[in-house]
C-alpha atoms as a PDB file:
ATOM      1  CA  UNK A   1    -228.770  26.614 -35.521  1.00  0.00           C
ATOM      2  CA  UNK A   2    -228.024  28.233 -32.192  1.00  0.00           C
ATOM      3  CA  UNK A   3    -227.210  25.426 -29.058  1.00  0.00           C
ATOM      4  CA  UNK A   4    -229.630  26.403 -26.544  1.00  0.00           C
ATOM      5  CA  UNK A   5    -227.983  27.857 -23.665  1.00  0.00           C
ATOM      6  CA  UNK A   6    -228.106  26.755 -19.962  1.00  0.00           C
ATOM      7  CA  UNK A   7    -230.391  27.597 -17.667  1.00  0.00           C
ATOM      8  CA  UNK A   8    -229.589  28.946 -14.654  1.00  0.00           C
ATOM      9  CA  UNK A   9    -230.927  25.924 -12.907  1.00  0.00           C
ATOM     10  CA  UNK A  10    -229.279  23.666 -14.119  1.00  0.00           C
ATOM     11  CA  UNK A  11    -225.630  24.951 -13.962  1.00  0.00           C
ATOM     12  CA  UNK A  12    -226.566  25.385 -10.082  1.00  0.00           C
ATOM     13  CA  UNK A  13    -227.205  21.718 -10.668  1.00  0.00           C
ATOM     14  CA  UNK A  14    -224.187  20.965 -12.777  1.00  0.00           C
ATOM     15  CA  UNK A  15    -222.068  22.638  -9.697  1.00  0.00           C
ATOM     16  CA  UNK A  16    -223.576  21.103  -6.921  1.00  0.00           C
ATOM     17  CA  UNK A  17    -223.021  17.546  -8.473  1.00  0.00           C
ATOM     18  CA  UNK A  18    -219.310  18.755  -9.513  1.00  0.00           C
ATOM     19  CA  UNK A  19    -218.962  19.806  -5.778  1.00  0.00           C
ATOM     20  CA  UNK A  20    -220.238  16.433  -4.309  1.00  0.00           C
ATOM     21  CA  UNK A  21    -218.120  14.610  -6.637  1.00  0.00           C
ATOM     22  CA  UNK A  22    -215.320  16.440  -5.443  1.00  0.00           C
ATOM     23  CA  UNK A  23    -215.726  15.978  -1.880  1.00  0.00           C
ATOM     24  CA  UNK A  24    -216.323  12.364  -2.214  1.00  0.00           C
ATOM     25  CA  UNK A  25    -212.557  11.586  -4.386  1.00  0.00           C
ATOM     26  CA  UNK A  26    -211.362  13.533  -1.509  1.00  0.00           C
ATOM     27  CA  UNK A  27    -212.685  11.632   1.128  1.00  0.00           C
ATOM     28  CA  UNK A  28    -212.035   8.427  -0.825  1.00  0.00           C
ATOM     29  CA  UNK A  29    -208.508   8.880  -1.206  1.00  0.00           C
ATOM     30  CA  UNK A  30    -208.346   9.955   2.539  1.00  0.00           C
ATOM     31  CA  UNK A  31    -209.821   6.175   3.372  1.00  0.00           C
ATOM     32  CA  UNK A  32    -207.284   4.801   1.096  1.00  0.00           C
ATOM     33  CA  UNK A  33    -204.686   6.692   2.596  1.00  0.00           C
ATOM     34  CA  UNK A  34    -205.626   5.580   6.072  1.00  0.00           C
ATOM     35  CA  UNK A  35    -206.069   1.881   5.788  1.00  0.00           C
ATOM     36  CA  UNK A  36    -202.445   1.467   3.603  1.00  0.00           C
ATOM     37  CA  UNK A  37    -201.064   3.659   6.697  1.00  0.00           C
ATOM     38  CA  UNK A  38    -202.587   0.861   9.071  1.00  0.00           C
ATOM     39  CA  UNK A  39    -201.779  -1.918   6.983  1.00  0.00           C
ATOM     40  CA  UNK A  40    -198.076  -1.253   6.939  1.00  0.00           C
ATOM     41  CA  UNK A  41    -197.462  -0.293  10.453  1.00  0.00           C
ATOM     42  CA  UNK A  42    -199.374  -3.510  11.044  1.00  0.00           C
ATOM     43  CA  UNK A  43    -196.838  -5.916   8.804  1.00  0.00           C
ATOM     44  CA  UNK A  44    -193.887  -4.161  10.253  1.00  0.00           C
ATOM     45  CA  UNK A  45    -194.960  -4.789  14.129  1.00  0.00           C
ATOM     46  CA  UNK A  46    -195.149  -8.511  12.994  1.00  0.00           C
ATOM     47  CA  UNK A  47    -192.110  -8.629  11.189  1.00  0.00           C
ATOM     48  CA  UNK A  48    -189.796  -7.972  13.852  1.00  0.00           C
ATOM     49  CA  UNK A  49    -188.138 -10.423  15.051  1.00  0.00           C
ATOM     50  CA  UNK A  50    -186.899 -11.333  18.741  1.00  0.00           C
ATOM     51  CA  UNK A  51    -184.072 -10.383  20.004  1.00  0.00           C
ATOM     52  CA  UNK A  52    -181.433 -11.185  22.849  1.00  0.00           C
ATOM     53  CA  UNK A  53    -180.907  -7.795  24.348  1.00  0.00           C
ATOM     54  CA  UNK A  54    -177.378  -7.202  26.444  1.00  0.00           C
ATOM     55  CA  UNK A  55    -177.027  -4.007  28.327  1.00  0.00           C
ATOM     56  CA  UNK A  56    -173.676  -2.452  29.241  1.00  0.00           C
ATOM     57  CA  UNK A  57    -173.681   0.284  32.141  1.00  0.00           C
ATOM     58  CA  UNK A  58    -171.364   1.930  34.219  1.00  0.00           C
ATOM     59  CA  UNK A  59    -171.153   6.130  35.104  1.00  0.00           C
ATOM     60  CA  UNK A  60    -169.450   6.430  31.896  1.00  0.00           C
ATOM     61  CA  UNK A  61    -171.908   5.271  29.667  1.00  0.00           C
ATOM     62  CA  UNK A  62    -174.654   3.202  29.273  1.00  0.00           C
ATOM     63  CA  UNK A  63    -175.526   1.138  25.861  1.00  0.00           C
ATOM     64  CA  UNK A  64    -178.029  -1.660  24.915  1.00  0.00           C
ATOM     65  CA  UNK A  65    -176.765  -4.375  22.160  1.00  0.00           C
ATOM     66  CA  UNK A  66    -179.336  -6.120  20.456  1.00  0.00           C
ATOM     67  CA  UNK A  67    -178.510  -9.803  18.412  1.00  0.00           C
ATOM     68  CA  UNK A  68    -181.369 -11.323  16.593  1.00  0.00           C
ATOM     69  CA  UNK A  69    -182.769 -15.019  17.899  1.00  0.00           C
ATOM     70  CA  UNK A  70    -185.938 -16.739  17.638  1.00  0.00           C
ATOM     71  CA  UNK A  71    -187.971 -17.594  20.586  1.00  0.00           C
ATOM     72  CA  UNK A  72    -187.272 -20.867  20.873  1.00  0.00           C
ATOM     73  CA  UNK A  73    -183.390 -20.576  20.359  1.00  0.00           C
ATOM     74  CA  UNK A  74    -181.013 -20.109  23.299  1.00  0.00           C
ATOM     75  CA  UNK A  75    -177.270 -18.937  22.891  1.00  0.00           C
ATOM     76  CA  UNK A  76    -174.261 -19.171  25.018  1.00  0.00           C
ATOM     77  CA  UNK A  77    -173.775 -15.762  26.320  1.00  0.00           C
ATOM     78  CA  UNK A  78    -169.522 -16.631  26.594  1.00  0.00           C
ATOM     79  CA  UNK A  79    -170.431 -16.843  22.559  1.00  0.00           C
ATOM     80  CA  UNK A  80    -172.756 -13.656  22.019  1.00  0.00           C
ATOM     81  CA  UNK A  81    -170.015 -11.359  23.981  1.00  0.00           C
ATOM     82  CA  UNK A  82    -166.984 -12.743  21.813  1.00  0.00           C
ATOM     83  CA  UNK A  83    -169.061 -11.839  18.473  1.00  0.00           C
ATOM     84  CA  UNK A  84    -170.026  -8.545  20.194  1.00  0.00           C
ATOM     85  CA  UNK A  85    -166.262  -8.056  21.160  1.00  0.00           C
ATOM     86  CA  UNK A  86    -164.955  -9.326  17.361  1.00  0.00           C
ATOM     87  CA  UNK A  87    -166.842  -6.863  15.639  1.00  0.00           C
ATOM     88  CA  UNK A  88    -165.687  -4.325  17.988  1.00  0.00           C
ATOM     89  CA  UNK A  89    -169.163  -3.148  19.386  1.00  0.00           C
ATOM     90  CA  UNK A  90    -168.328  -2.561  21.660  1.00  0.00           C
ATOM     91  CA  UNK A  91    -164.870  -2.901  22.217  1.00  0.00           C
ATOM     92  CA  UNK A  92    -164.116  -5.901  24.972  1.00  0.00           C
ATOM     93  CA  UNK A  93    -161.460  -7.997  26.584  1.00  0.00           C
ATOM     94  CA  UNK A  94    -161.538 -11.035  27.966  1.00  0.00           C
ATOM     95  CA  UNK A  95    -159.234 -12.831  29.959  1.00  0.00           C
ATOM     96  CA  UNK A  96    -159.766 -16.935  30.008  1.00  0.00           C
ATOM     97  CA  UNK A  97    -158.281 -19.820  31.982  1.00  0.00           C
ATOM     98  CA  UNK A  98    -159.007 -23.632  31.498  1.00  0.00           C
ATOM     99  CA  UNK A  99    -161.782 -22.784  34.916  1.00  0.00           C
ATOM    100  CA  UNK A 100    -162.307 -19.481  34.198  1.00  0.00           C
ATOM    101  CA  UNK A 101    -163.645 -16.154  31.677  1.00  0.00           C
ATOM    102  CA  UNK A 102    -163.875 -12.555  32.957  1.00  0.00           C
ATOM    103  CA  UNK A 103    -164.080  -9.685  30.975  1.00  0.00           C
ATOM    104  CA  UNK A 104    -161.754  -7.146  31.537  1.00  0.00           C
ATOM    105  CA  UNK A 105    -162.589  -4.267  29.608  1.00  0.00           C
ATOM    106  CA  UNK A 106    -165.316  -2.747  27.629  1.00  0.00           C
ATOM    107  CA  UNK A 107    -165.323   0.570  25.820  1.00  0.00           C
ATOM    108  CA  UNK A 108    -161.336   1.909  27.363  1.00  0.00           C
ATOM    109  CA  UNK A 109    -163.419   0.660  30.672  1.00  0.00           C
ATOM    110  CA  UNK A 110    -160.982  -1.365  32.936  1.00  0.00           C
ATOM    111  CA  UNK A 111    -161.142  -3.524  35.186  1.00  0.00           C
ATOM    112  CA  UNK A 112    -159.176  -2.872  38.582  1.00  0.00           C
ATOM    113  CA  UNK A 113    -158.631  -3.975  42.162  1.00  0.00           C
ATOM    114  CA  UNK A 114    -161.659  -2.555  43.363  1.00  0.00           C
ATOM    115  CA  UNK A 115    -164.547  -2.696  40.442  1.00  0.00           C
ATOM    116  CA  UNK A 116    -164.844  -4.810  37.579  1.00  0.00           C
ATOM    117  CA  UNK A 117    -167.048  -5.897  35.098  1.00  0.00           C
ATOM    118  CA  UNK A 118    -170.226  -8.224  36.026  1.00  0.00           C
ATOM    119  CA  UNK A 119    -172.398  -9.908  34.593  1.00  0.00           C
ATOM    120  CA  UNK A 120    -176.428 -10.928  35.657  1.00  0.00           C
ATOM    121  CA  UNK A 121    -179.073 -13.027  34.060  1.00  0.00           C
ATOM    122  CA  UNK A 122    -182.221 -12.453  34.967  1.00  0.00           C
ATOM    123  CA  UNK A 123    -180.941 -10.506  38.253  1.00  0.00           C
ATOM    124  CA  UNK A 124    -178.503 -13.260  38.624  1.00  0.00           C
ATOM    125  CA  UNK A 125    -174.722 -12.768  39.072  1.00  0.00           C
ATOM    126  CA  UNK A 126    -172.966 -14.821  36.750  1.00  0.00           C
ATOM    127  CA  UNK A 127    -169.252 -16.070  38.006  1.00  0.00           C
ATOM    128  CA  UNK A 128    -166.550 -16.527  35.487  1.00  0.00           C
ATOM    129  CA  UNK A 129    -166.811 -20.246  36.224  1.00  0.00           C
ATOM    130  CA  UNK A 130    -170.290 -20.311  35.133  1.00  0.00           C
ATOM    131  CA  UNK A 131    -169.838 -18.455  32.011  1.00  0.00           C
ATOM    132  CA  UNK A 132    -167.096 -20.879  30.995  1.00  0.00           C
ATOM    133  CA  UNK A 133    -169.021 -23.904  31.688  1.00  0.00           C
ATOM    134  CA  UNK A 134    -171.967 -21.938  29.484  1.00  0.00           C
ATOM    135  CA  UNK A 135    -174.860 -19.666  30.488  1.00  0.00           C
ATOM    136  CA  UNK A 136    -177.732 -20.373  27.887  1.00  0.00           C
ATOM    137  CA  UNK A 137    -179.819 -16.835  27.150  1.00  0.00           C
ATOM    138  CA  UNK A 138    -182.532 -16.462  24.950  1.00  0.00           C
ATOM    139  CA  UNK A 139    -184.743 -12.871  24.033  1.00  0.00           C
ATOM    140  CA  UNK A 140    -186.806 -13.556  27.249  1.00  0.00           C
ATOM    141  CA  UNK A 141    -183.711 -12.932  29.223  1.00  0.00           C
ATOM    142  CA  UNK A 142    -182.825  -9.761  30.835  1.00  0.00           C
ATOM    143  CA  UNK A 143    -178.972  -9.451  30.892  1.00  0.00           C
ATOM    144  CA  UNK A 144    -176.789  -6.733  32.133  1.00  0.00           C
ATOM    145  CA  UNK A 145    -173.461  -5.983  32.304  1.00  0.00           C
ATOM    146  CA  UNK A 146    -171.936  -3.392  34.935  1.00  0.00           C
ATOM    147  CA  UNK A 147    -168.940  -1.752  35.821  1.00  0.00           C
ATOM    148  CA  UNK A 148    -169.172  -2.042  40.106  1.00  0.00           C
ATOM    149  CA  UNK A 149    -167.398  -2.477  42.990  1.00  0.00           C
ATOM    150  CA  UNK A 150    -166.029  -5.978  43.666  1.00  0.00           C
ATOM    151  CA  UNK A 151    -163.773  -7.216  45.924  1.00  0.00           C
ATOM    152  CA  UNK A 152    -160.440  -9.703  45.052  1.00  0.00           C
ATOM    153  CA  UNK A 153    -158.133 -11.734  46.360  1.00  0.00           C
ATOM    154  CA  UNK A 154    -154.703 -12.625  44.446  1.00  0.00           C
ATOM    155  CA  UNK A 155    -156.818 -10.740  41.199  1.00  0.00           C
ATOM    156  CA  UNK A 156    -159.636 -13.057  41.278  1.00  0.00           C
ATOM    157  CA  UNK A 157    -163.018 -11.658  42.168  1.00  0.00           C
ATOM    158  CA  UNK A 158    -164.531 -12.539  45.539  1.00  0.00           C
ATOM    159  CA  UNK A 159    -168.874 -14.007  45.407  1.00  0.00           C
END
């Protein structure tokens, strides 16, 4: 017994459903594609948690420190700048009396008779006095840190 061979219609047909079939895995796997691409980006925008941003600037360089915090926690700054300076990033010096803290040096930066290093909070300048006593930030602060002219008297910067 011979198998009856195919007509010429119906391998067109045979094509045309093999082509459709095609097309639609392709486009299929395109969706899927797509919505595990959303998906993720999605998670990771919620994921991230707040954080207490302190930027450094001067004409040397410029550098932005971030330290992890929830929204409702506030941190001494005094405290966030002493882990910054332990681990060495960046590299910082302080100089504290029983009334007083002032940083004296960041990155080989230093401190002199006529610019130091000052700090704002919220577009606030921050005396030494007031860091000591304890300046409570949280990730809704802006704080900054610059290297600019100051004046002094016996060492001690002038408001």
């Amino acid at each position: 017994m011979n198998p009856k061979p195919f007509s010429k219609r119906m391998l067109e047909q045979i094509q045309v459903q093999g082509l459709f079939h095609c097309k639609a895995f392709i486009i299929f796997g395109i969706c899927i594609v797509f919505f595990v691409n959303c998906f993720s980006s999605e998670k990771t925008n919620k994921s991230k948690e707040p954080e207490i941003q302190i930027h450094f600037l001067s004409k040397d360089f410029e550098e932005t420190k971030s330290i992890p915090s929830s929204l409702l926690d506030r941190k001494d700054l005094l405290f966030l700048l002493a882990e910054l300076s332990k681990k060495e990033d960046p590299s910082m010096r302080f100089i504290s009396t029983n009334r007083t803290e002032e940083i004296m040096e960041v990155n080989g930066i230093r401190n002199s008779w006529d610019a130091g290093w000052v700090v704002y909070v919220n577009g606030e300048r921050m005396d030494g006095m007031q860091l000591k006593r304890g300046v409570k930030v949280g990730p809704n602060d802006q704080i900054r840190i610059r290297f600019e002219t100051v004046e002094r008297v016996f060492g001690r910067p002038i408001n």
